[in-house]
C-alpha atoms as a PDB file:
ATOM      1  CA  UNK A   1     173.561-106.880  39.834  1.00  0.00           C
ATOM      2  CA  UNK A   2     176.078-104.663  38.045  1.00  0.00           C
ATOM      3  CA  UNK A   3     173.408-103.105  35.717  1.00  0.00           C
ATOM      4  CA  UNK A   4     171.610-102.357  38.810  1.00  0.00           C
ATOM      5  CA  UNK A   5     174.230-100.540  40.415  1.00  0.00           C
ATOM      6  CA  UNK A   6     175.131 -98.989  36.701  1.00  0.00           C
ATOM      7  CA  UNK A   7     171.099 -97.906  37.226  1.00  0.00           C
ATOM      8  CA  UNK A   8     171.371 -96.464  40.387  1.00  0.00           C
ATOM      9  CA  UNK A   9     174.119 -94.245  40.017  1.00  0.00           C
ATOM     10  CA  UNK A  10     172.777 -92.794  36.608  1.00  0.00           C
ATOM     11  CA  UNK A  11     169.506 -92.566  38.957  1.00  0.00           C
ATOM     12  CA  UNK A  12     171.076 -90.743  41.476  1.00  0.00           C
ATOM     13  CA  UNK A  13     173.235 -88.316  39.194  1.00  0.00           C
ATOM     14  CA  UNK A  14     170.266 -87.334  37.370  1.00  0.00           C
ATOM     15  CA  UNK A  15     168.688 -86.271  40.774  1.00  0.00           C
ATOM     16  CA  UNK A  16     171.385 -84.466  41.910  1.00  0.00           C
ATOM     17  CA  UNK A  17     172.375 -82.647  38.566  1.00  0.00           C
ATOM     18  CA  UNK A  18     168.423 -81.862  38.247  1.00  0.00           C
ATOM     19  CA  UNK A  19     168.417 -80.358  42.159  1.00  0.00           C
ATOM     20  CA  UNK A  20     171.680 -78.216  41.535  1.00  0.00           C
ATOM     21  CA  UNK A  21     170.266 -76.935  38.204  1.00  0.00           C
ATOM     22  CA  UNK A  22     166.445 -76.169  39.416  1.00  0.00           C
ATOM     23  CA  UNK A  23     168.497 -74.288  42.765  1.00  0.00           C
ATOM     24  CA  UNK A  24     171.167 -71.987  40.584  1.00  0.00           C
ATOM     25  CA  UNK A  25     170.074 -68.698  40.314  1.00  0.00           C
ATOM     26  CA  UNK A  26     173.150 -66.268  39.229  1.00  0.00           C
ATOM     27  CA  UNK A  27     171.035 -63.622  40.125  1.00  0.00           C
ATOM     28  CA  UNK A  28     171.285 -63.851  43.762  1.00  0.00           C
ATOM     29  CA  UNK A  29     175.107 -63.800  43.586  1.00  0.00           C
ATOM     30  CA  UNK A  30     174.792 -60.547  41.307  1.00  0.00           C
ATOM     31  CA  UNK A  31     172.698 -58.966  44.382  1.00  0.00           C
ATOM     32  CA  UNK A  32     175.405 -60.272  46.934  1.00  0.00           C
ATOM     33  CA  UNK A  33     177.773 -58.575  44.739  1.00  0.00           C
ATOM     34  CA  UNK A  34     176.025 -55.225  44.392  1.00  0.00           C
ATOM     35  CA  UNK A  35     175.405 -55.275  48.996  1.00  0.00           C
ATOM     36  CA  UNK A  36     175.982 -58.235  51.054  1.00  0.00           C
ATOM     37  CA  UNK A  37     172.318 -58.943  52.258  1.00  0.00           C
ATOM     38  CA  UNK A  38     170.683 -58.206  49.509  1.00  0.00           C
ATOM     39  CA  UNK A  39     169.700 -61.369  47.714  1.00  0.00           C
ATOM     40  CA  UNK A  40     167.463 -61.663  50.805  1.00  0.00           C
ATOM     41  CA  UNK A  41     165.496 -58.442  49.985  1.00  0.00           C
ATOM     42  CA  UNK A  42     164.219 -59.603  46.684  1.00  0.00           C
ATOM     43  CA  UNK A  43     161.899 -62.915  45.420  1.00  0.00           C
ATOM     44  CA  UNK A  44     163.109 -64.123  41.984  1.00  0.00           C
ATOM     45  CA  UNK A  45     160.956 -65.780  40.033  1.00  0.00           C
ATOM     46  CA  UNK A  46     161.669 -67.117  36.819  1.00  0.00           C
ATOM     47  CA  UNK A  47     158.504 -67.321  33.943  1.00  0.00           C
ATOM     48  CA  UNK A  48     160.057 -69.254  31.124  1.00  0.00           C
ATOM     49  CA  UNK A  49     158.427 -68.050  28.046  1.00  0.00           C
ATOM     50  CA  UNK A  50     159.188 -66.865  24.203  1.00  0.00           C
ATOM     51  CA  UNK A  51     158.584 -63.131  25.217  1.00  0.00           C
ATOM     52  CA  UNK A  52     161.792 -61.118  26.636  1.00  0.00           C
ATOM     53  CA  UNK A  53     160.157 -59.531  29.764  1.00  0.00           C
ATOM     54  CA  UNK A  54     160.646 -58.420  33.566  1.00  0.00           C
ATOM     55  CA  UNK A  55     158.002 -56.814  35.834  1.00  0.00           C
ATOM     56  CA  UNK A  56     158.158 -55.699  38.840  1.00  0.00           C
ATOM     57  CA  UNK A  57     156.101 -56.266  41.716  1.00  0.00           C
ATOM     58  CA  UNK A  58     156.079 -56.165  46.016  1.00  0.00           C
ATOM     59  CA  UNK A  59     155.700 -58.876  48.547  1.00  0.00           C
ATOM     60  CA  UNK A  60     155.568 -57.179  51.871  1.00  0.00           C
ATOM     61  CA  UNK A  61     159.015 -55.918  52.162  1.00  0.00           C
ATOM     62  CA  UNK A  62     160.243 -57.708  49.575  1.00  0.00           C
ATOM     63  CA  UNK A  63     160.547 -56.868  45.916  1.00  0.00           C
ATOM     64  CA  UNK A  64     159.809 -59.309  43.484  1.00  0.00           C
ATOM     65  CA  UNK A  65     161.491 -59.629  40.180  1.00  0.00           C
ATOM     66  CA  UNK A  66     159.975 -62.009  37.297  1.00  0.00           C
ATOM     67  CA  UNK A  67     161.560 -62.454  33.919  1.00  0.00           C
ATOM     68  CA  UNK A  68     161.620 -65.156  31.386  1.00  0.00           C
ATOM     69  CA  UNK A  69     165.552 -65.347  32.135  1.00  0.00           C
ATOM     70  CA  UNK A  70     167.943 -64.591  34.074  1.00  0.00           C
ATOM     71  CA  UNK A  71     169.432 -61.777  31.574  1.00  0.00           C
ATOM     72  CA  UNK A  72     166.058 -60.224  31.810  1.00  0.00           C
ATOM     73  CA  UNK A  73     165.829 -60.414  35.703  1.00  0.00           C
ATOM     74  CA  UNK A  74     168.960 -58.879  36.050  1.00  0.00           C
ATOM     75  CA  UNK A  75     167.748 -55.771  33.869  1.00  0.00           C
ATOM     76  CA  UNK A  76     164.734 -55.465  36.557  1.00  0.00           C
ATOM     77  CA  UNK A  77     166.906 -55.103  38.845  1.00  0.00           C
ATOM     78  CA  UNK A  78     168.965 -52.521  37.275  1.00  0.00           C
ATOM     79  CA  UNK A  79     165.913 -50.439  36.516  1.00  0.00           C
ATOM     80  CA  UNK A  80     164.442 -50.802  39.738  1.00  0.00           C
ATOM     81  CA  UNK A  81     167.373 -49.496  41.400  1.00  0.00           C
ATOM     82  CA  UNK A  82     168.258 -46.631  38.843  1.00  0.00           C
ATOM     83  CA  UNK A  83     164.245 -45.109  38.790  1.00  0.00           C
ATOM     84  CA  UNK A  84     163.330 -46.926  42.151  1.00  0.00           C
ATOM     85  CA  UNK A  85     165.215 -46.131  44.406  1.00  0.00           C
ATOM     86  CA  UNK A  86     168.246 -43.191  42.615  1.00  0.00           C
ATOM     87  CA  UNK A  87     170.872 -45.809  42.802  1.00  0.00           C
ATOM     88  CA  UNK A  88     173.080 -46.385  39.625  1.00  0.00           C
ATOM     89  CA  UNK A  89     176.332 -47.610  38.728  1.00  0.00           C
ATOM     90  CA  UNK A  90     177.891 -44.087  37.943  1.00  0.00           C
ATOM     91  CA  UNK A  91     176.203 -42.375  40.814  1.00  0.00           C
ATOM     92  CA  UNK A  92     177.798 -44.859  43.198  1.00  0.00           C
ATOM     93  CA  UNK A  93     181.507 -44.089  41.257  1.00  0.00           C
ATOM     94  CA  UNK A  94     180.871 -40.536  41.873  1.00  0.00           C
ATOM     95  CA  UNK A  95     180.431 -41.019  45.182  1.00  0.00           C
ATOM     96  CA  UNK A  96     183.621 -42.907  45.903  1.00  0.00           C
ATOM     97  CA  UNK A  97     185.055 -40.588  43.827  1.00  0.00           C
ATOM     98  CA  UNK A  98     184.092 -37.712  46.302  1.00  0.00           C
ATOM     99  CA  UNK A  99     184.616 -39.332  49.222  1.00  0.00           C
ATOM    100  CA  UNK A 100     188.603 -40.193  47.893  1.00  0.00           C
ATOM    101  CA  UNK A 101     189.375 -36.786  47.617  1.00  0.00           C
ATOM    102  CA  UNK A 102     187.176 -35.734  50.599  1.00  0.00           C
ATOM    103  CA  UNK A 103     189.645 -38.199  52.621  1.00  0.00           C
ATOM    104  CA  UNK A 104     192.982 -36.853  50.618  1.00  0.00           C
ATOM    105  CA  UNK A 105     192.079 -33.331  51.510  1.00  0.00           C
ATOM    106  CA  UNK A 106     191.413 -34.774  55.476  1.00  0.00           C
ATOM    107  CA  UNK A 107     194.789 -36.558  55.475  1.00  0.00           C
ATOM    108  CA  UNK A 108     197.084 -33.839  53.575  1.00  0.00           C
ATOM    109  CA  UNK A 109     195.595 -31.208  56.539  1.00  0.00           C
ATOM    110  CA  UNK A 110     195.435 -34.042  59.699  1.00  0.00           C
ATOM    111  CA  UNK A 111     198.212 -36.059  58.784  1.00  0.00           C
ATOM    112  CA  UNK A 112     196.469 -39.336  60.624  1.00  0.00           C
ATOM    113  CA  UNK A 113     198.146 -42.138  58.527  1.00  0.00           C
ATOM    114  CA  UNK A 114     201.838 -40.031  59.303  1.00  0.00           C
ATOM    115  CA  UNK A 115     200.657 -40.027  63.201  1.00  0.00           C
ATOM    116  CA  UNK A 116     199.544 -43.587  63.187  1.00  0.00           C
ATOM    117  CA  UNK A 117     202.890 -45.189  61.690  1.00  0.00           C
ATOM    118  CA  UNK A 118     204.431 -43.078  64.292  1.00  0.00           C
ATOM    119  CA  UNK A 119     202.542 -44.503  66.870  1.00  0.00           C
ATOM    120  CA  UNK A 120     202.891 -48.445  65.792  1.00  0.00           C
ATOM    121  CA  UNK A 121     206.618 -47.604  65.411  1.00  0.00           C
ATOM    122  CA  UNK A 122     206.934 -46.609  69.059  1.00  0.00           C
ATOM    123  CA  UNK A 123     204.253 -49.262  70.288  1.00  0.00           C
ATOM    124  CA  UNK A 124     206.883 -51.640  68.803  1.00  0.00           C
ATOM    125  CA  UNK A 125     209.969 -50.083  70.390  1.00  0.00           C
ATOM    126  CA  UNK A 126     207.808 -50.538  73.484  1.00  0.00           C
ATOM    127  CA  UNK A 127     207.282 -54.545  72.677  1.00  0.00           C
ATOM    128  CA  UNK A 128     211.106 -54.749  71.771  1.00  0.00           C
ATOM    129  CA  UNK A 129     212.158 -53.364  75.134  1.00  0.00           C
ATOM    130  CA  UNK A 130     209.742 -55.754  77.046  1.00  0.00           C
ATOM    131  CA  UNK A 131     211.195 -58.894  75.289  1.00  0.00           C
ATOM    132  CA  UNK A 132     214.494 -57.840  76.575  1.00  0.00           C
ATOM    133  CA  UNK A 133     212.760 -57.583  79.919  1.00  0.00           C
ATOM    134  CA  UNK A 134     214.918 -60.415  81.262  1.00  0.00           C
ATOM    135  CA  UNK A 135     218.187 -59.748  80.336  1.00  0.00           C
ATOM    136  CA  UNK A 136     218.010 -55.809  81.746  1.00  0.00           C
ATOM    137  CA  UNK A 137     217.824 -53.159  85.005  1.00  0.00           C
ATOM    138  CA  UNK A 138     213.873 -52.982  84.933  1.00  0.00           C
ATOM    139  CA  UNK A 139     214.248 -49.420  86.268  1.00  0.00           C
ATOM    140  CA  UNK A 140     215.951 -48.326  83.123  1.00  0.00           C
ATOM    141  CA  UNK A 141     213.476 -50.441  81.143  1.00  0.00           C
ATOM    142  CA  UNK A 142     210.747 -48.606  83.035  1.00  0.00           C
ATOM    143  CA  UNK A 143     212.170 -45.190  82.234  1.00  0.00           C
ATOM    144  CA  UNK A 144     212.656 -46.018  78.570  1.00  0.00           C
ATOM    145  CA  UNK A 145     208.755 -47.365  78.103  1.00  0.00           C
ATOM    146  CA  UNK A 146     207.378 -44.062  80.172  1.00  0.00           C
ATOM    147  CA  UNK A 147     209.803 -41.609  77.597  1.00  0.00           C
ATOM    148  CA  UNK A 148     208.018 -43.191  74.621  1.00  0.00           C
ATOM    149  CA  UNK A 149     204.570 -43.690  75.837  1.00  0.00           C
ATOM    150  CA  UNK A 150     204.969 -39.905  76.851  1.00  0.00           C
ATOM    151  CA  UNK A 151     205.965 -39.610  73.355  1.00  0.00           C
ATOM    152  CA  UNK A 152     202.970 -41.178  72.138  1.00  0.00           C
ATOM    153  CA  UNK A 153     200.630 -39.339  74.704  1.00  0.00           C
ATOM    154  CA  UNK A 154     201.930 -36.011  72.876  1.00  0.00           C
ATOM    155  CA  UNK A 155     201.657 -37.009  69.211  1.00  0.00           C
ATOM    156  CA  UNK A 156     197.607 -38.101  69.940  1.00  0.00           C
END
């Protein structure tokens, strides 16, 4: 009876280790890393064999990715992107780059994040003076929320 159960569990452990290993694919996380989405716009398929290689092929809309490892896959996927379709690691930093000092230049002449802290500041001035809506003339409370939403209404 206890060799059974001894049986069983080694039975059952082999199953599940064997399931998690076939499903593990630590290429679809790399594609979730590079754009949410995008494990689900490639097929992976794994060719174990002695020869290092990747190819590239289409299903529909799909591309398809076959390597003889993971490593391999990976580096499909890196060339496809940088001579498929123009995107590579640096061109994306560039980007960023650009768009940094594209927003520096926007702030430094618009001044939004100045005009936005002024604005929460005053919205919370506003919530202050309604939780001491009890305890004061509501015409003077009144008064005080219209002279800072005014306030508000000129620095938009």
């Amino acid at each position: 009876m206890n060799t059974m159960k001894t049986k069983l569990y080694l039975v059952i452990l082999l199953v599940v280790g064997l399931s998690t290993y076939l499903s593990a694919n630590p290429v679809n996380g790399l594609l979730e890393r590079i754009d949410k989405g995008a494990s689900k716009k490639f097929v992976i398929e794994l060719n174990k064999g002695t020869d290092d290689f990747f190819e590239l092929d289409q299903k529909g809309s799909k591309v398809v990715v076959r390597g003889n490892n993971y490593v391999n896959i990976a580096t499909g996927i890196n060339w496809y992107l940088k001579y498929y379709a123009g995107i590579s690691r640096q061109g994306v930093h560039d980007i960023v780059k650009r768009c940094e000092q594209a927003l520096a230049g926007y702030e430094e002449k618009l001044h939004l994040v100045e005009k936005f802290m002024t604005v929460k500041n005053k919205v919370k001035q506003i919530d202050e003076l309604l939780d001491g809506y009890e305890k004061e003339n509501a015409e003077e409370l009144v008064a005080d929320i219209r002279k800072i939403s005014d306030e508000i209404i000129e620095e938009l």
